[in-house]
PDB file of N, CA and C in Angstrom:
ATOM      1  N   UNK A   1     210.737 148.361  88.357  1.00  0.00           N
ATOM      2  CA  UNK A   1     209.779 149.216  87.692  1.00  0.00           C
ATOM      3  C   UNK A   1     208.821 148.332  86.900  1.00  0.00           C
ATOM      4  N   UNK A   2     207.626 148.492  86.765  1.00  0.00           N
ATOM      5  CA  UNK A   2     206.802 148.291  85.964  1.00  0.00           C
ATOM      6  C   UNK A   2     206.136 148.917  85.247  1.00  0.00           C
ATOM      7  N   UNK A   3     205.519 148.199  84.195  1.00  0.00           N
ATOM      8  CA  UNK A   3     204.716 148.802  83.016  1.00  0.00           C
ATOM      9  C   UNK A   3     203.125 149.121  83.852  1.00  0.00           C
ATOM     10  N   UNK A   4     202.292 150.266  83.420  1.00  0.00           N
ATOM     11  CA  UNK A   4     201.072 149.978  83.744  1.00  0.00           C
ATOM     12  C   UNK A   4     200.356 151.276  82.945  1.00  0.00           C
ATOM     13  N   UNK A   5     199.105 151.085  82.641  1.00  0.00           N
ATOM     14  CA  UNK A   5     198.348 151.813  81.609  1.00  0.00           C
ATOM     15  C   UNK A   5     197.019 152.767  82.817  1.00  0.00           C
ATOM     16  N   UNK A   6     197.471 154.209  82.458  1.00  0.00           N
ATOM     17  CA  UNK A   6     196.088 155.023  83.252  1.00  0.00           C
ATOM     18  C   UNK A   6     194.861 154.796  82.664  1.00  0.00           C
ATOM     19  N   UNK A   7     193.616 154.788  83.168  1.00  0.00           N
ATOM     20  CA  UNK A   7     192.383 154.765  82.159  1.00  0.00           C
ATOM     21  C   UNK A   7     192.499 155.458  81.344  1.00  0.00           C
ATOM     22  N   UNK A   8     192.683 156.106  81.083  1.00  0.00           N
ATOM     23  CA  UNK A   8     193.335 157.220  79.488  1.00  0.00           C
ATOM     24  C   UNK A   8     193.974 156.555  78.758  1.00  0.00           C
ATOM     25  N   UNK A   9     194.256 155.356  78.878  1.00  0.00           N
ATOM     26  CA  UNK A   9     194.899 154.936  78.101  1.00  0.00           C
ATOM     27  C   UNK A   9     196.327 155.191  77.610  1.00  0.00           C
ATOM     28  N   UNK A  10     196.891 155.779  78.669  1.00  0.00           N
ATOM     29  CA  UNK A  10     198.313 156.510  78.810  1.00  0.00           C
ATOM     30  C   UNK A  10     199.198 155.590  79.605  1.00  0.00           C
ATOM     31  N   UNK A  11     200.365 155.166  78.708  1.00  0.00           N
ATOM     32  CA  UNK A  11     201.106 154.290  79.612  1.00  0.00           C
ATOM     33  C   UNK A  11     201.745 154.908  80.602  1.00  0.00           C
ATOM     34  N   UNK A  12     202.614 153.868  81.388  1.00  0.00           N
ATOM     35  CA  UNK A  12     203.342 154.892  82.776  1.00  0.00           C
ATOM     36  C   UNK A  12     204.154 153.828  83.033  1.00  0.00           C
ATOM     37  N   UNK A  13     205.186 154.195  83.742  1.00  0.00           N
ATOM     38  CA  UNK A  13     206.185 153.410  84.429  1.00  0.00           C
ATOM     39  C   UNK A  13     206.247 153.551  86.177  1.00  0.00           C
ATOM     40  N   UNK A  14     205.710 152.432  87.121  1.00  0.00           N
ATOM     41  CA  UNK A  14     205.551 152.481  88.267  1.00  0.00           C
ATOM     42  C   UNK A  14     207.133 152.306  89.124  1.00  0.00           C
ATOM     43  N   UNK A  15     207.326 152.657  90.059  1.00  0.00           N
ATOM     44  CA  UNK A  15     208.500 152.078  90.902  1.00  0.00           C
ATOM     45  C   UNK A  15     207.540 151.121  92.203  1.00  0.00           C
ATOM     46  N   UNK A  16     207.605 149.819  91.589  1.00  0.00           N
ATOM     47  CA  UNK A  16     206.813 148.746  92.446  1.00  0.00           C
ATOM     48  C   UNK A  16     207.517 148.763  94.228  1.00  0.00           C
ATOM     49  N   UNK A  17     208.093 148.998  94.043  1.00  0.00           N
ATOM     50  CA  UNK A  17     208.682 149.369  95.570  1.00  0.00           C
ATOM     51  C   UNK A  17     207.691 150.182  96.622  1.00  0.00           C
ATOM     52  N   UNK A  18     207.176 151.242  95.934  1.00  0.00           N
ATOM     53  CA  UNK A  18     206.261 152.466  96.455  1.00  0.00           C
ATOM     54  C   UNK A  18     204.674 151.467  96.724  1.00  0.00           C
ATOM     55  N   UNK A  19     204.483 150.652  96.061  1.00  0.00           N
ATOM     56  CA  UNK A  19     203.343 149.970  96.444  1.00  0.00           C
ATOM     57  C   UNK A  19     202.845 149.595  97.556  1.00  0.00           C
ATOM     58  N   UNK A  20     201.844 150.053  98.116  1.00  0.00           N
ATOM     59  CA  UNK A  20     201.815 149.915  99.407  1.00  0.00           C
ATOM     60  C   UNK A  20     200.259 148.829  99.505  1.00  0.00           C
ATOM     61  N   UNK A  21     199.321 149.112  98.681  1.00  0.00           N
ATOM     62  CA  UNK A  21     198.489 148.058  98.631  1.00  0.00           C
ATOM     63  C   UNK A  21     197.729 148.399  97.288  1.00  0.00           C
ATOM     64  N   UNK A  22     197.141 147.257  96.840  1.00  0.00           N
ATOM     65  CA  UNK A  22     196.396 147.202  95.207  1.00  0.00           C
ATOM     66  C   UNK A  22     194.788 146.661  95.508  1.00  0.00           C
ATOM     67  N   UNK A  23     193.845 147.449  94.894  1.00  0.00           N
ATOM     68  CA  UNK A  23     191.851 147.418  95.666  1.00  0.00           C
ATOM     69  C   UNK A  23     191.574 147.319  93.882  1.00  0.00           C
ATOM     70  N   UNK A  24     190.501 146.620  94.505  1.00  0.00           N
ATOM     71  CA  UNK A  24     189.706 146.493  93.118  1.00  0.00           C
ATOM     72  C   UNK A  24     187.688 146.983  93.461  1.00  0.00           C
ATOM     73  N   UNK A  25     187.895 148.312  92.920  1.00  0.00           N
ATOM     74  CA  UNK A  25     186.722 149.041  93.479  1.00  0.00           C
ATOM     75  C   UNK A  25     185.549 149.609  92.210  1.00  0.00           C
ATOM     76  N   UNK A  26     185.320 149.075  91.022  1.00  0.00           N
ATOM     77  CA  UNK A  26     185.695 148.222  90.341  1.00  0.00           C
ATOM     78  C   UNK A  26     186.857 147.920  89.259  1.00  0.00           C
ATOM     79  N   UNK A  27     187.105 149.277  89.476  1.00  0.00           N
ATOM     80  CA  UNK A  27     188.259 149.770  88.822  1.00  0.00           C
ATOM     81  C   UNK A  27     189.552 149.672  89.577  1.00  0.00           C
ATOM     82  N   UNK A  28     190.997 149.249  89.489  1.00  0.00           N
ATOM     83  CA  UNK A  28     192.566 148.819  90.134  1.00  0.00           C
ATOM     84  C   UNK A  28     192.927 150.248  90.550  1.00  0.00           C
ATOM     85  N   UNK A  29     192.666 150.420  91.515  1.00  0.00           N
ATOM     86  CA  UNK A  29     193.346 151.580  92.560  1.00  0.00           C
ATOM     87  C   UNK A  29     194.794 151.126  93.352  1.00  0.00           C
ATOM     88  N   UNK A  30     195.886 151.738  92.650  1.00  0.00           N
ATOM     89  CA  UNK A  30     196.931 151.314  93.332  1.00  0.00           C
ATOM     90  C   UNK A  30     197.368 152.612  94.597  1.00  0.00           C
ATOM     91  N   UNK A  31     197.650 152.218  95.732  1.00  0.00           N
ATOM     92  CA  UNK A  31     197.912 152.949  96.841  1.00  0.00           C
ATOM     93  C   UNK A  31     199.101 152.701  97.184  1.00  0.00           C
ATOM     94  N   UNK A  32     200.201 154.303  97.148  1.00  0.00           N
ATOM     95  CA  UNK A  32     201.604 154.351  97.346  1.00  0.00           C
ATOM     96  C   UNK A  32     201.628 154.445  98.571  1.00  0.00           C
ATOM     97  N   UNK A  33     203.078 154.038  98.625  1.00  0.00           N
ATOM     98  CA  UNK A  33     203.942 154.530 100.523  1.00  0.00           C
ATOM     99  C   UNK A  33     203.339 155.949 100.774  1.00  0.00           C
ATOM    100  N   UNK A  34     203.339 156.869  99.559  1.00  0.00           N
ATOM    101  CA  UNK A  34     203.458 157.750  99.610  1.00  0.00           C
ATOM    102  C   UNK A  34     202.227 158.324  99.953  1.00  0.00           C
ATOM    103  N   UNK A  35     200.839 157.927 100.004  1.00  0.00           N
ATOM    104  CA  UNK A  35     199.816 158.202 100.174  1.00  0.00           C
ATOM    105  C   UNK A  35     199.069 158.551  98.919  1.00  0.00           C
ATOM    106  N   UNK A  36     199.875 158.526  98.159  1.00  0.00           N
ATOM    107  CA  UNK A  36     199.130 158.734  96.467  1.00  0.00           C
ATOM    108  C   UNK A  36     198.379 157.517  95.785  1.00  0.00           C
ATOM    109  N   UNK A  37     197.220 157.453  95.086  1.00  0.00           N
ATOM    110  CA  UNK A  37     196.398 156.606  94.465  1.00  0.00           C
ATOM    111  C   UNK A  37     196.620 157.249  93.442  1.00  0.00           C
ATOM    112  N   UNK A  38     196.887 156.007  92.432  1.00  0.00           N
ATOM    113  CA  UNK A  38     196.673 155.464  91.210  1.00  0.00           C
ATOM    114  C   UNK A  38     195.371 154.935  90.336  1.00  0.00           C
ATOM    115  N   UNK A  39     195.210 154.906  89.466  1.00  0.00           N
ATOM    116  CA  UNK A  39     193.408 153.786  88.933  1.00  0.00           C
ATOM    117  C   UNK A  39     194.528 153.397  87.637  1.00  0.00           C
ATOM    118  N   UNK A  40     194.560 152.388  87.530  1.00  0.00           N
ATOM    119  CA  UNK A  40     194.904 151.724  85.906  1.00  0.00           C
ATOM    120  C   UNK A  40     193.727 150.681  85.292  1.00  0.00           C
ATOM    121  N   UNK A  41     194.409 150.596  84.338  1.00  0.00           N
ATOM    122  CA  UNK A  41     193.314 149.853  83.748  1.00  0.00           C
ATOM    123  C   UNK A  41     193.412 148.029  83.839  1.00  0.00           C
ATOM    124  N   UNK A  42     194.840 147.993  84.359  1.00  0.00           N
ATOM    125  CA  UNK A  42     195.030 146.577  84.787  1.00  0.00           C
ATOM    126  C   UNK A  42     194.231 145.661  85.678  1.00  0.00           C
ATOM    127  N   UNK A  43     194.279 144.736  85.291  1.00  0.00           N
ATOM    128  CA  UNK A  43     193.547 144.100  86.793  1.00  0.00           C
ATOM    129  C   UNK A  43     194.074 143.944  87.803  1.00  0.00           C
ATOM    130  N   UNK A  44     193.616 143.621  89.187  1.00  0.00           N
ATOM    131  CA  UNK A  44     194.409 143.688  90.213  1.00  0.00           C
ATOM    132  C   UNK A  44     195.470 142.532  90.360  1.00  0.00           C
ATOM    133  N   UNK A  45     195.291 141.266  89.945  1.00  0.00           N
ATOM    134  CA  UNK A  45     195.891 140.250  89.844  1.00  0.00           C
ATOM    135  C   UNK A  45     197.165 140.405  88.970  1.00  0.00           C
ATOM    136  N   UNK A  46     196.727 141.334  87.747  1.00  0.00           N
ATOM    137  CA  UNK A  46     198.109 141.448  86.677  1.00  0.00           C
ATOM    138  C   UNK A  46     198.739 142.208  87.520  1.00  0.00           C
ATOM    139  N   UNK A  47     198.608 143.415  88.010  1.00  0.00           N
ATOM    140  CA  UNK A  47     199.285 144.665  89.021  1.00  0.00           C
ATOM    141  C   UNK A  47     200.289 143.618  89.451  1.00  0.00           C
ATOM    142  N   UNK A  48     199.814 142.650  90.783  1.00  0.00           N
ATOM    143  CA  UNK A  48     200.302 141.708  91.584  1.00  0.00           C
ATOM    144  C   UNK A  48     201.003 141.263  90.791  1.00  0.00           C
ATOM    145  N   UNK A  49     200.835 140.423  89.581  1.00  0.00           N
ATOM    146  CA  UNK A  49     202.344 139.373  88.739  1.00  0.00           C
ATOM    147  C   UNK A  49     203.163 140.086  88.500  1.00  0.00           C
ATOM    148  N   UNK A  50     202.837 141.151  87.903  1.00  0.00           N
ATOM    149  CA  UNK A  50     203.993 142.193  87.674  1.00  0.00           C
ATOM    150  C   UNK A  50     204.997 142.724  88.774  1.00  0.00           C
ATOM    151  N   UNK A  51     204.529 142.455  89.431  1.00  0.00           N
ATOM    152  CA  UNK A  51     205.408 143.509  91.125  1.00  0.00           C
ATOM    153  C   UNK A  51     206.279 142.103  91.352  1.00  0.00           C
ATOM    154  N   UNK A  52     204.959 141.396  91.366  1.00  0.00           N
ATOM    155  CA  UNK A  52     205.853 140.112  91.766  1.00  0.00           C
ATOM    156  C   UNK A  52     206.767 139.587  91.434  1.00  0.00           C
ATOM    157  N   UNK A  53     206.952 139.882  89.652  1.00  0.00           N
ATOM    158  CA  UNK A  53     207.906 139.716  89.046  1.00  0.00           C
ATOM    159  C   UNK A  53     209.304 140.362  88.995  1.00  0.00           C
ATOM    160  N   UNK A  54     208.827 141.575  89.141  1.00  0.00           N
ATOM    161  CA  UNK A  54     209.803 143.032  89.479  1.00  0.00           C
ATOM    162  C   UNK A  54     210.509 142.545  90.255  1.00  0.00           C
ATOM    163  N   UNK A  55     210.141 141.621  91.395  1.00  0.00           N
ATOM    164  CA  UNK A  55     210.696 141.696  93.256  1.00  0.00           C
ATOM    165  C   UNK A  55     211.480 140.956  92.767  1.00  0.00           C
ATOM    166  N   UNK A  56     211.299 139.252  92.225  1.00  0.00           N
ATOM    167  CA  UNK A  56     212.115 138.355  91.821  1.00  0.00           C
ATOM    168  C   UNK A  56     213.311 138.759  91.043  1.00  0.00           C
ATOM    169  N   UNK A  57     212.827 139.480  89.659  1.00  0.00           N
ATOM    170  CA  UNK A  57     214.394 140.085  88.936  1.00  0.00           C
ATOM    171  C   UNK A  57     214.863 140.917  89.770  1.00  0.00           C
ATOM    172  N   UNK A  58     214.518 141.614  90.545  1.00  0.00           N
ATOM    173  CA  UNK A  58     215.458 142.323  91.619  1.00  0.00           C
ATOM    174  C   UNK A  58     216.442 141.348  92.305  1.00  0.00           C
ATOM    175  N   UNK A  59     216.063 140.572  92.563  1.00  0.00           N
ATOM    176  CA  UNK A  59     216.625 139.683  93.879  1.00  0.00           C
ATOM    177  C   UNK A  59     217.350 138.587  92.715  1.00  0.00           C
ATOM    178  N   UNK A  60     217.306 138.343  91.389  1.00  0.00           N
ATOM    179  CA  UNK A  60     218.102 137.417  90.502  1.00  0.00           C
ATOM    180  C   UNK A  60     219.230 137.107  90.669  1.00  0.00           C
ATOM    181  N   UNK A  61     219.967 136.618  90.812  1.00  0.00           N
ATOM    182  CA  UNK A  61     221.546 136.471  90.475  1.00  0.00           C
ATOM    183  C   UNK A  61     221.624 134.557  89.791  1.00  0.00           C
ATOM    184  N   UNK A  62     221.944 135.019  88.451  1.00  0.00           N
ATOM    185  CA  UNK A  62     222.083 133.989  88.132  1.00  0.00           C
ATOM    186  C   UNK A  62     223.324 132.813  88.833  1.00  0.00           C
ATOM    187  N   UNK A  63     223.908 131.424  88.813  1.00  0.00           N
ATOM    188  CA  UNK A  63     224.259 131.113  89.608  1.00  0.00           C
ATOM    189  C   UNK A  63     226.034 130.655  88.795  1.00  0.00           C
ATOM    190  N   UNK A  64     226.798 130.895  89.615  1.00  0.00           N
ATOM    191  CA  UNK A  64     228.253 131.291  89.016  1.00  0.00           C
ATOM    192  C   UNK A  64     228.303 132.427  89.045  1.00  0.00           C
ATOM    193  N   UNK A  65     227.701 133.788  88.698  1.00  0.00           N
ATOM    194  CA  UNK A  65     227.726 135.128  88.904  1.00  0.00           C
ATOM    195  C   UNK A  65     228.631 135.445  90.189  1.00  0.00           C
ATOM    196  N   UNK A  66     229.517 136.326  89.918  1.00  0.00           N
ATOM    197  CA  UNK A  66     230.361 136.917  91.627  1.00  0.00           C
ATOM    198  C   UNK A  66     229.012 137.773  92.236  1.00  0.00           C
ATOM    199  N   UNK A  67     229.955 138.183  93.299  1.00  0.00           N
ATOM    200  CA  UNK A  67     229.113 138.675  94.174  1.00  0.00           C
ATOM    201  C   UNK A  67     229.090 140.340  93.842  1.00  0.00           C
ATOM    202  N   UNK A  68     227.944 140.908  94.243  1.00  0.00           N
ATOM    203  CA  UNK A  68     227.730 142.522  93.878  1.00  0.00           C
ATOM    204  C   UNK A  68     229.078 143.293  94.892  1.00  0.00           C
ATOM    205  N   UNK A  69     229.105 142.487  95.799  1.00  0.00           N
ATOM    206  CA  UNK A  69     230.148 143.651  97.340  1.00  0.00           C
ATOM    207  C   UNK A  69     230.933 142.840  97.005  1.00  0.00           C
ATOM    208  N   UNK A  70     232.389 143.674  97.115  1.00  0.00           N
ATOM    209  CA  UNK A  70     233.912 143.450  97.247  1.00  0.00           C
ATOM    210  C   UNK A  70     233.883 143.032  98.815  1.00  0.00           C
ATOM    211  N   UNK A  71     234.922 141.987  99.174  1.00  0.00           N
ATOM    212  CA  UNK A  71     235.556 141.917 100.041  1.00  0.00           C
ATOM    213  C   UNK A  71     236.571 142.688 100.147  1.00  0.00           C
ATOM    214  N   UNK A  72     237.807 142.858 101.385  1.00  0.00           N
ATOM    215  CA  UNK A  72     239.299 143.290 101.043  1.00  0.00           C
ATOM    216  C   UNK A  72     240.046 142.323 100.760  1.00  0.00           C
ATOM    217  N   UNK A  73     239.565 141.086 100.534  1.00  0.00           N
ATOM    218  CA  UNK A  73     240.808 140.379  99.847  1.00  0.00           C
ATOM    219  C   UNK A  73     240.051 139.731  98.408  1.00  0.00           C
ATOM    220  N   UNK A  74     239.011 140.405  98.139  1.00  0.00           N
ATOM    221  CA  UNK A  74     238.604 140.214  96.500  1.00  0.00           C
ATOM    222  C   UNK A  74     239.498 141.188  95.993  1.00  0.00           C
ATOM    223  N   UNK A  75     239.517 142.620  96.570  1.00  0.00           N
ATOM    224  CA  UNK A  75     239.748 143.314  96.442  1.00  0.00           C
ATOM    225  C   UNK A  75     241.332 143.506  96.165  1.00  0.00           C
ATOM    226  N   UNK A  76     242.275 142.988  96.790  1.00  0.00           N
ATOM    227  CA  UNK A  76     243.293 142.655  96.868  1.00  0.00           C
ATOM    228  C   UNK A  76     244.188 141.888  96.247  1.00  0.00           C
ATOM    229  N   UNK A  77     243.068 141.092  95.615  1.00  0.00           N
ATOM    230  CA  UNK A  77     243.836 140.169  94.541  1.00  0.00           C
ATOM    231  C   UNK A  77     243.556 140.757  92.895  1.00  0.00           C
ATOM    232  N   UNK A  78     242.908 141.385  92.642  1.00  0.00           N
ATOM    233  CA  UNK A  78     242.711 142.430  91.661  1.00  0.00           C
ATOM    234  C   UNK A  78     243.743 143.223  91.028  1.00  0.00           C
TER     235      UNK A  78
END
């Protein structure tokens, strides 16, 4: 999820997943999977760090961390 501000000046919380492409017309039109447009007041480049960032902490696992899925013999020794 990300942070992002409507021209109203109204914050919002995006699910960067749904992003399907980001236009700069002159104003940041974000375009969902869903066929829905967005306008924020971000620039198109911040839109982008942000998602980009989103994708990375998604995909994080710090290193020593176990694993998210059980095996049956993780499981087993439990």
């Amino acid at each position: 999820m990300i942070k992002l501000t409507r021209l109203g000046g109204e914050p919002f919380v995006l699910n960067a997943d749904l992003i399907c492409y980001v236009e700069r017309r002159p104003d940041t039109y974000i375009t969902l999977t869903t066929g829905e447009r967005i306008v924020v007041l971000e620039t198109m480049e911040e839109v982008m760090r942000r998602a980009v960032l989103y994708q990375q902490a998604k995909h994080y696992r710090p290193v020593g961390t176990p694993h998210m899925h059980r095996t049956p013999q993780s499981v087993s020794r439990e």
